[in-house]
Protein backbone atom coordinates (compact mmCIF):
# COMPACT_ATOMS: atom_id res chain seq x y z
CA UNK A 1 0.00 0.00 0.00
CA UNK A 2 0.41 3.60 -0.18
CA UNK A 3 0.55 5.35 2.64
CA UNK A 4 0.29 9.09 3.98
CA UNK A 5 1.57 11.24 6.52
CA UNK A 6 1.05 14.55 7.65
CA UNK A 7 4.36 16.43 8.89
CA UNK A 8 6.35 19.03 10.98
CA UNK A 9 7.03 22.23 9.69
CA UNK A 10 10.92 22.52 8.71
CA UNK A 11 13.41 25.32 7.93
CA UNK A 12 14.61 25.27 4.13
CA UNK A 13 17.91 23.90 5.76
CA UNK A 14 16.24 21.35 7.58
CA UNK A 15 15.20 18.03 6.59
CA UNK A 16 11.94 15.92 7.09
CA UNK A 17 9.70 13.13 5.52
CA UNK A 18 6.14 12.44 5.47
CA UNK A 19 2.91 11.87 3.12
CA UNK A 20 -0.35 13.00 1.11
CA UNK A 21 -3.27 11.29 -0.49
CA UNK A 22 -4.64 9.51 -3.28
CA UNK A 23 -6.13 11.77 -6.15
CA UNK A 24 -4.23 12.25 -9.17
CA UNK A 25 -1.29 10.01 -8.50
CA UNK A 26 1.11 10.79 -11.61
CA UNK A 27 0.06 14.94 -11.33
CA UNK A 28 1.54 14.41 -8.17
CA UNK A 29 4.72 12.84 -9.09
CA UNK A 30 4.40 9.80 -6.68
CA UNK A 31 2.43 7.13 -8.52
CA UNK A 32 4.65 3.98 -9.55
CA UNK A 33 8.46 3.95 -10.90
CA UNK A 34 9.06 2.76 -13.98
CA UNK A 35 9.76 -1.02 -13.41
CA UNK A 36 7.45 -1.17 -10.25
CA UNK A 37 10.48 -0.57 -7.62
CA UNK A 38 9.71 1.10 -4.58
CA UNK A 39 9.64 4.61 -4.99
CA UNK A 40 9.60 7.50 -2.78
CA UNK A 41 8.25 11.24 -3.38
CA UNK A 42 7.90 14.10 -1.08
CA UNK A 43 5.64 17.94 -1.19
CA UNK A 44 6.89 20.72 0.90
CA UNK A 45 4.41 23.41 0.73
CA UNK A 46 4.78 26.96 2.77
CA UNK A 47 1.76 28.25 3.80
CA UNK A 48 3.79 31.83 4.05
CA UNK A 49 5.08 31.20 0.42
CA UNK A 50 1.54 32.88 -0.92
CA UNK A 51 0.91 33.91 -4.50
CA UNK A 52 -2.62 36.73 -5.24
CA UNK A 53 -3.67 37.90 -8.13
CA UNK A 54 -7.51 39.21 -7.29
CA UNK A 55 -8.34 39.68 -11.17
CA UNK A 56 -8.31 35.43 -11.38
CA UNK A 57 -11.55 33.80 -11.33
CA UNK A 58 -11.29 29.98 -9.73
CA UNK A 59 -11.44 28.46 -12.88
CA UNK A 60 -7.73 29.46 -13.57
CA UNK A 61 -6.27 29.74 -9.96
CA UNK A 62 -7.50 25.67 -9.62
CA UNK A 63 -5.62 25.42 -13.15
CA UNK A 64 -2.82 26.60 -11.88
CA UNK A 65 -2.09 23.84 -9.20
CA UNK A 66 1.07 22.00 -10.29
CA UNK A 67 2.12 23.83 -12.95
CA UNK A 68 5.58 25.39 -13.21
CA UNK A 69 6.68 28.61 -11.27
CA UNK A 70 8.70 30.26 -13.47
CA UNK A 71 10.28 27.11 -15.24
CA UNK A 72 12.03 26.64 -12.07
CA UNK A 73 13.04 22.73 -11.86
CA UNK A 74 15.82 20.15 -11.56
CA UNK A 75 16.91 16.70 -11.45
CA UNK A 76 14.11 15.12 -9.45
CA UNK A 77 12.43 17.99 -8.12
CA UNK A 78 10.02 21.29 -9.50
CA UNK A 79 8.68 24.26 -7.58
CA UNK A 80 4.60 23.95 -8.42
CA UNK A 81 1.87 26.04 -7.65
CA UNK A 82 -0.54 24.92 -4.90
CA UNK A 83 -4.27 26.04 -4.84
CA UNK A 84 -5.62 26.66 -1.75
CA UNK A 85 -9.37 26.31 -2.25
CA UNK A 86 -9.84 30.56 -3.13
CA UNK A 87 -9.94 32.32 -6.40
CA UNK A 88 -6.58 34.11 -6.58
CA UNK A 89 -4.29 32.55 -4.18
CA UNK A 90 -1.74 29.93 -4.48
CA UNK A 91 0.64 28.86 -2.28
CA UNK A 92 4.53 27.70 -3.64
CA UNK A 93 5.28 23.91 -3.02
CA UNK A 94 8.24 22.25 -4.04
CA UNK A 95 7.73 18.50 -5.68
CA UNK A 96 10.28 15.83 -5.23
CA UNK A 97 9.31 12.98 -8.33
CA UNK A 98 8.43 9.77 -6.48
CA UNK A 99 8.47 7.91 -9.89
CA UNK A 100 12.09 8.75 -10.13
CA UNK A 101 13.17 8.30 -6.87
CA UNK A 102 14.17 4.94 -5.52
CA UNK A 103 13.91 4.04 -1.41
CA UNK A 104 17.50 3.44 -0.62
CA UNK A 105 19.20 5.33 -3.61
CA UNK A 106 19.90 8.54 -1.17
CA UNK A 107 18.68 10.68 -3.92
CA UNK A 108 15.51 12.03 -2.12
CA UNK A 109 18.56 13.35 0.06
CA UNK A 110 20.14 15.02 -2.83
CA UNK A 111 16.84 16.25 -4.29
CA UNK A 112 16.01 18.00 -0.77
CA UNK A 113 19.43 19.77 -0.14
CA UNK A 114 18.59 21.01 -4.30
CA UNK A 115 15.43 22.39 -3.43
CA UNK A 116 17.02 24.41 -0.08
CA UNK A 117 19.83 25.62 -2.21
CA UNK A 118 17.47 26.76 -5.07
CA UNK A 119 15.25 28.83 -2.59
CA UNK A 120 18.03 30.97 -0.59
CA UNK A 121 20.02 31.32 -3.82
CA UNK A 122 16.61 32.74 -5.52
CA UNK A 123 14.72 34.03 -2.86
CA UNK A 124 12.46 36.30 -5.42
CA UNK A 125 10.67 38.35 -2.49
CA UNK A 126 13.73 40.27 -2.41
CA UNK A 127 14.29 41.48 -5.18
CA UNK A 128 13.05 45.31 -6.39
CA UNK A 129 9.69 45.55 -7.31
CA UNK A 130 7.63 44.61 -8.86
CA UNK A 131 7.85 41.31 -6.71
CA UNK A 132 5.54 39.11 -8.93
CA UNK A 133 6.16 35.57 -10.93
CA UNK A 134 4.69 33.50 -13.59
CA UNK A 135 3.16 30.28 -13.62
CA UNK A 136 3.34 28.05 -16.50
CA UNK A 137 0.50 28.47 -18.97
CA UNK A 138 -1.45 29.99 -16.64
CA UNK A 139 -3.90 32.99 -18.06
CA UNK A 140 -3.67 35.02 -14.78
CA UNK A 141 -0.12 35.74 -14.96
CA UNK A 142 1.87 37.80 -13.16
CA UNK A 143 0.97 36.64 -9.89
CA UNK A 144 2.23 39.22 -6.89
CA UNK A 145 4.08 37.67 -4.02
CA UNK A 146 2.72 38.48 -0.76
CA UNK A 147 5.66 37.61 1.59
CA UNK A 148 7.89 40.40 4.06
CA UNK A 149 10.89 41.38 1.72
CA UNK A 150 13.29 40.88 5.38
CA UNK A 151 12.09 37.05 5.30
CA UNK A 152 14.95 34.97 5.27
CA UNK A 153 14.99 31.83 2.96
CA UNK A 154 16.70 29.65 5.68
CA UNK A 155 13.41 30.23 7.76
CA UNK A 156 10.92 30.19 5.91
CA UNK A 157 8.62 26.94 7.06
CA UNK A 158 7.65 24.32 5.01
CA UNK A 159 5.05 21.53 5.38
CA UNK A 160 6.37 18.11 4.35
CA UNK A 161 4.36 15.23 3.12
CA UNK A 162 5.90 12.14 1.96
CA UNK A 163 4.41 9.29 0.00
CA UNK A 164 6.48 5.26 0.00
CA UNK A 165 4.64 2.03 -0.16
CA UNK A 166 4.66 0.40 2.99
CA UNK A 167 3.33 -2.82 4.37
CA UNK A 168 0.35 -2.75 6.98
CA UNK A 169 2.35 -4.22 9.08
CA UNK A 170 5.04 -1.37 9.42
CA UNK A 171 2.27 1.14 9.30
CA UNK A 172 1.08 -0.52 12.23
CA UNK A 173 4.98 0.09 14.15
CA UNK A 174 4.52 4.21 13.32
CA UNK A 175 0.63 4.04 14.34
CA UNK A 176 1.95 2.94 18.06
CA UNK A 177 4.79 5.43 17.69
CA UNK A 178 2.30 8.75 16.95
CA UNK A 179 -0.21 7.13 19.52
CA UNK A 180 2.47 6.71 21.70
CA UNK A 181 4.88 9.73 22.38
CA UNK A 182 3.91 13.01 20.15
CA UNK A 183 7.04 14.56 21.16
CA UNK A 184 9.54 11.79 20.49
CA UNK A 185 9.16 9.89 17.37
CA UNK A 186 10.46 8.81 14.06
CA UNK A 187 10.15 11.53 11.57
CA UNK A 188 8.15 9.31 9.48
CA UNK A 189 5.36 9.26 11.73
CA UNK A 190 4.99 13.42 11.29
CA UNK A 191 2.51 15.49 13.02
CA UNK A 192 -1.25 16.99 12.25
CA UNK A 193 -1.13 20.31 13.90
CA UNK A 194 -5.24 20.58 14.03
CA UNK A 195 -5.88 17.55 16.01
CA UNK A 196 -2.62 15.70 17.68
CA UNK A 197 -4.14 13.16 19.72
CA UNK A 198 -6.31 11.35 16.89
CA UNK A 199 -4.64 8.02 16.19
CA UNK A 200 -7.19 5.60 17.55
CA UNK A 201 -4.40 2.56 18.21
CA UNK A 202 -6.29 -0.30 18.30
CA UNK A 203 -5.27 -3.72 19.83
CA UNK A 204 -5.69 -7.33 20.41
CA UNK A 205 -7.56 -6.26 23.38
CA UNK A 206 -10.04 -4.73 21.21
CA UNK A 207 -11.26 -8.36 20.29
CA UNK A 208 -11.54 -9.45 23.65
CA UNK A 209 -15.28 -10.14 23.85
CA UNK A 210 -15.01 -12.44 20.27
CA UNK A 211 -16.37 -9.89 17.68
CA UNK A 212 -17.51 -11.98 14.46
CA UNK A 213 -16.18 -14.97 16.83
CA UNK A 214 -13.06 -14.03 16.34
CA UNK A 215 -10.14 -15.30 18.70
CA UNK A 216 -8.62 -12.04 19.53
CA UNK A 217 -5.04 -13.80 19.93
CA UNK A 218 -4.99 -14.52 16.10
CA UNK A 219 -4.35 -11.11 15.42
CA UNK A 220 -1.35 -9.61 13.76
CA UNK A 221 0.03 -6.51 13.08
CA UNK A 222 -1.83 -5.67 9.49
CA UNK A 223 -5.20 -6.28 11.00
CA UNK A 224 -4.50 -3.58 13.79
CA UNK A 225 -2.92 -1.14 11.39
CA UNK A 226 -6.23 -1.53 8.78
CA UNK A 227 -8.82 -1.29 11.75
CA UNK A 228 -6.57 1.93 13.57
CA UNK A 229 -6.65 3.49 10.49
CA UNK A 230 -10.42 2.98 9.82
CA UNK A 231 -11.48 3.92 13.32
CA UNK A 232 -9.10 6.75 13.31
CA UNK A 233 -10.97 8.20 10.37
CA UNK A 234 -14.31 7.29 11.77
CA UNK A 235 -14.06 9.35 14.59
CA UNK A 236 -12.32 12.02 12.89
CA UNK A 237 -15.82 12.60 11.10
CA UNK A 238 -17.41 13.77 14.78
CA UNK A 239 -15.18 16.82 14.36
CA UNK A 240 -16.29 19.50 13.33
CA UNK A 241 -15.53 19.49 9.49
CA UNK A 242 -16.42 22.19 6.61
CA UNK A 243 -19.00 20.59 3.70
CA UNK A 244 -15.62 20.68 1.41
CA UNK A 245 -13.12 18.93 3.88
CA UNK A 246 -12.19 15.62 4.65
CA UNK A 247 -11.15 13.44 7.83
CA UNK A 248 -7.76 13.06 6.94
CA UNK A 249 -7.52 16.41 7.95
CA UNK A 250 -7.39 15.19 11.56
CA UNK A 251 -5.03 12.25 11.20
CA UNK A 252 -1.42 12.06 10.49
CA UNK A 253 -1.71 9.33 8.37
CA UNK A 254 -3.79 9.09 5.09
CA UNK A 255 -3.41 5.89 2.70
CA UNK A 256 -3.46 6.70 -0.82
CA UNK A 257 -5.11 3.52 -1.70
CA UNK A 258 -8.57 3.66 -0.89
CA UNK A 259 -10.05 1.49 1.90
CA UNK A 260 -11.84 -1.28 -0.52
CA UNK A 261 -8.24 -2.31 -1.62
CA UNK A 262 -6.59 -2.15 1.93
CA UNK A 263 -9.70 -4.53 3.26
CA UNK A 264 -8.60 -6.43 0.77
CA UNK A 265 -5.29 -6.93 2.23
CA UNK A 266 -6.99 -8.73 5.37
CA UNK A 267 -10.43 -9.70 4.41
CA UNK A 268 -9.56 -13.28 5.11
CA UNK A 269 -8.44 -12.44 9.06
CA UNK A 270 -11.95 -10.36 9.36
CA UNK A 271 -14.87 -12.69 8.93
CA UNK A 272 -18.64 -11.52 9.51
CA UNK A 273 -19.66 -7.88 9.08
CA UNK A 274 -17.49 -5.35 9.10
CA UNK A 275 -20.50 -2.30 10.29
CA UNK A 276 -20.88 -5.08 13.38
CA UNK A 277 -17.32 -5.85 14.26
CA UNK A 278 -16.14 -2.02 14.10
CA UNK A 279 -19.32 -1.17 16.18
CA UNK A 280 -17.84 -3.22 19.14
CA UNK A 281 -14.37 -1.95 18.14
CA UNK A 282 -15.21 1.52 18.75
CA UNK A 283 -16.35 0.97 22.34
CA UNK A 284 -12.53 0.56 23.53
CA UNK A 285 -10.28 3.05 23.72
CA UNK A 286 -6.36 2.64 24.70
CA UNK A 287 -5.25 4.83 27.50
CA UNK A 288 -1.59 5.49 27.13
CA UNK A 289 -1.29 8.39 29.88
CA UNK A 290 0.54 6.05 32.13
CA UNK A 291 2.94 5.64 29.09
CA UNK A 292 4.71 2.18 27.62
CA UNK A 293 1.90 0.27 25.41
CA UNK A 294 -1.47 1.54 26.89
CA UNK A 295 -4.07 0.14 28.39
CA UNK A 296 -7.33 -0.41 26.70
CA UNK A 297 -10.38 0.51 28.45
């Protein structure tokens, strides 16, 4: 599978991994490498990195999302435009190719320290006005940069995401990591900044009264990673979300395969019906104030 997570905001000379979600897989950059080898691809998008032109209707500020800022590109990586759901404002957001990219080749290392290099070299808010760029066949251009001239590149704060297949079952070890200790944890796991605490961990306690009559002891690791992330998401939706927003807003993690395929992963551990089984499931919850594993209550 696919999988997503939200991250920590880093420094252009910092470094960081994470995740984003399914639609559009190849606009992206992350859908599959070339002969199927696992790939990885990364976003960094700076919500203080804004773009406004007020004369574009949303027709062609949604047009403009991942097209070229002024050409600007390199081996493995291109600075996009980002919509941000208004007519007339993007956001800049650097793309690292995920079908280019190999897990273990060390180049998503050299692509990053590119992409920090390219910023403070360019850093076009400083220069004499006017401060605007272009976008590639885009019909608003210029677009105006709204961003302090005195901001310095090497501060400027980026949101990561980073998207690499990744079994269930090691899904499942960063699940207990986030749930775990929000302050100390691999970088993979990354943050959501709106709602920290929403990893629902479930475990083979969960089971305990025989759900579908299943022996909770038969459990592994991909079964607890595919129901987390489900009831995760399900109780995500009791927040309070706009009519245009999602769940995954609220969880750290967000698979870019949708949840038909991951069932499919497990469907032969989880007999009976699913609205039953995750209707017992979600009367648990696992208490991990006293720290180490949790308890489940």
């Amino acid at each position: 599978m696919l999988v997503a997570a939200s991250a920590l905001k880093i420094p252009a000379q910092g470094r960081g991994i994470c995740e984003d979600t399914q639609d559009n897989q190849l606009v992206y950059n992350d859908g599959p490498t070339s002969d199927q080898t696992a790939g990885i691809g990364a976003e960094f998008e700076s919500a203080m990195f804004v773009l406004k032109n007020s004369d574009c209707s949303l027709q062609d500020t949604n047009a403009a999302k991942k097209s070229l800022i002024e050409g600007r590109k390199g081996r493995n990586w291109e600075l996009t435009a980002d919509s941000t759901g208004g007519a007339g404002e993007l956001n800049a957001e650097y793309i690292l190719d995920g079908r280019t990219i190999k897990v273990g080749s060390e180049d998503v290392a050299k692509a990053g320290k590119a992409i920090a290099a390219d910023l403070i070299e360019w850093a076009p808010w400083r220069k004499p006005s006017p401060r605007t760029l272009n976008i590639d066949n885009n019909n608003c251009n210029p677009w105006d940069i709204h961003m302090s001239v005195n901001q310095k590149a090497e501060e400027l704060p980026w949101f990561p995401q980073i998207t690499v297949p990744m079994p269930l079952e090691a899904l499942y070890s960063l699940l207990k990591e986030n749930a775990q200790d929000h302050d100390k944890k691999n970088i993979l796991d990354g943050s959501n900044f709106r709602y920290p605490h929403n990893v629902v961990l479930v475990k083979q306690a969960y089971f305990q009264s025989r759900p579908n009559d299943i022996d909770h002891q038969k459990f592994t690791d991909d079964v607890l990673a595919f129901c987390t992330l489900v009831l995760s998401y399900t109780k995500a939706t009791t927040l309070k979300l706009k009519p245009d927003q999602s769940p995954k807003l609220f969880t750290a993690f967000m698979p870019r395969a949708e949840f038909n395929t991951l069932f499919q992963i497990v469907r032969s551990k989880l007999p009976g019906d699913l609205i039953s089984l995750f209707n017992t499931l979600a009367c648990y919850n696992t208490d991990l104030s006293s720290g180490g594993d949790g308890q489940v209550k």
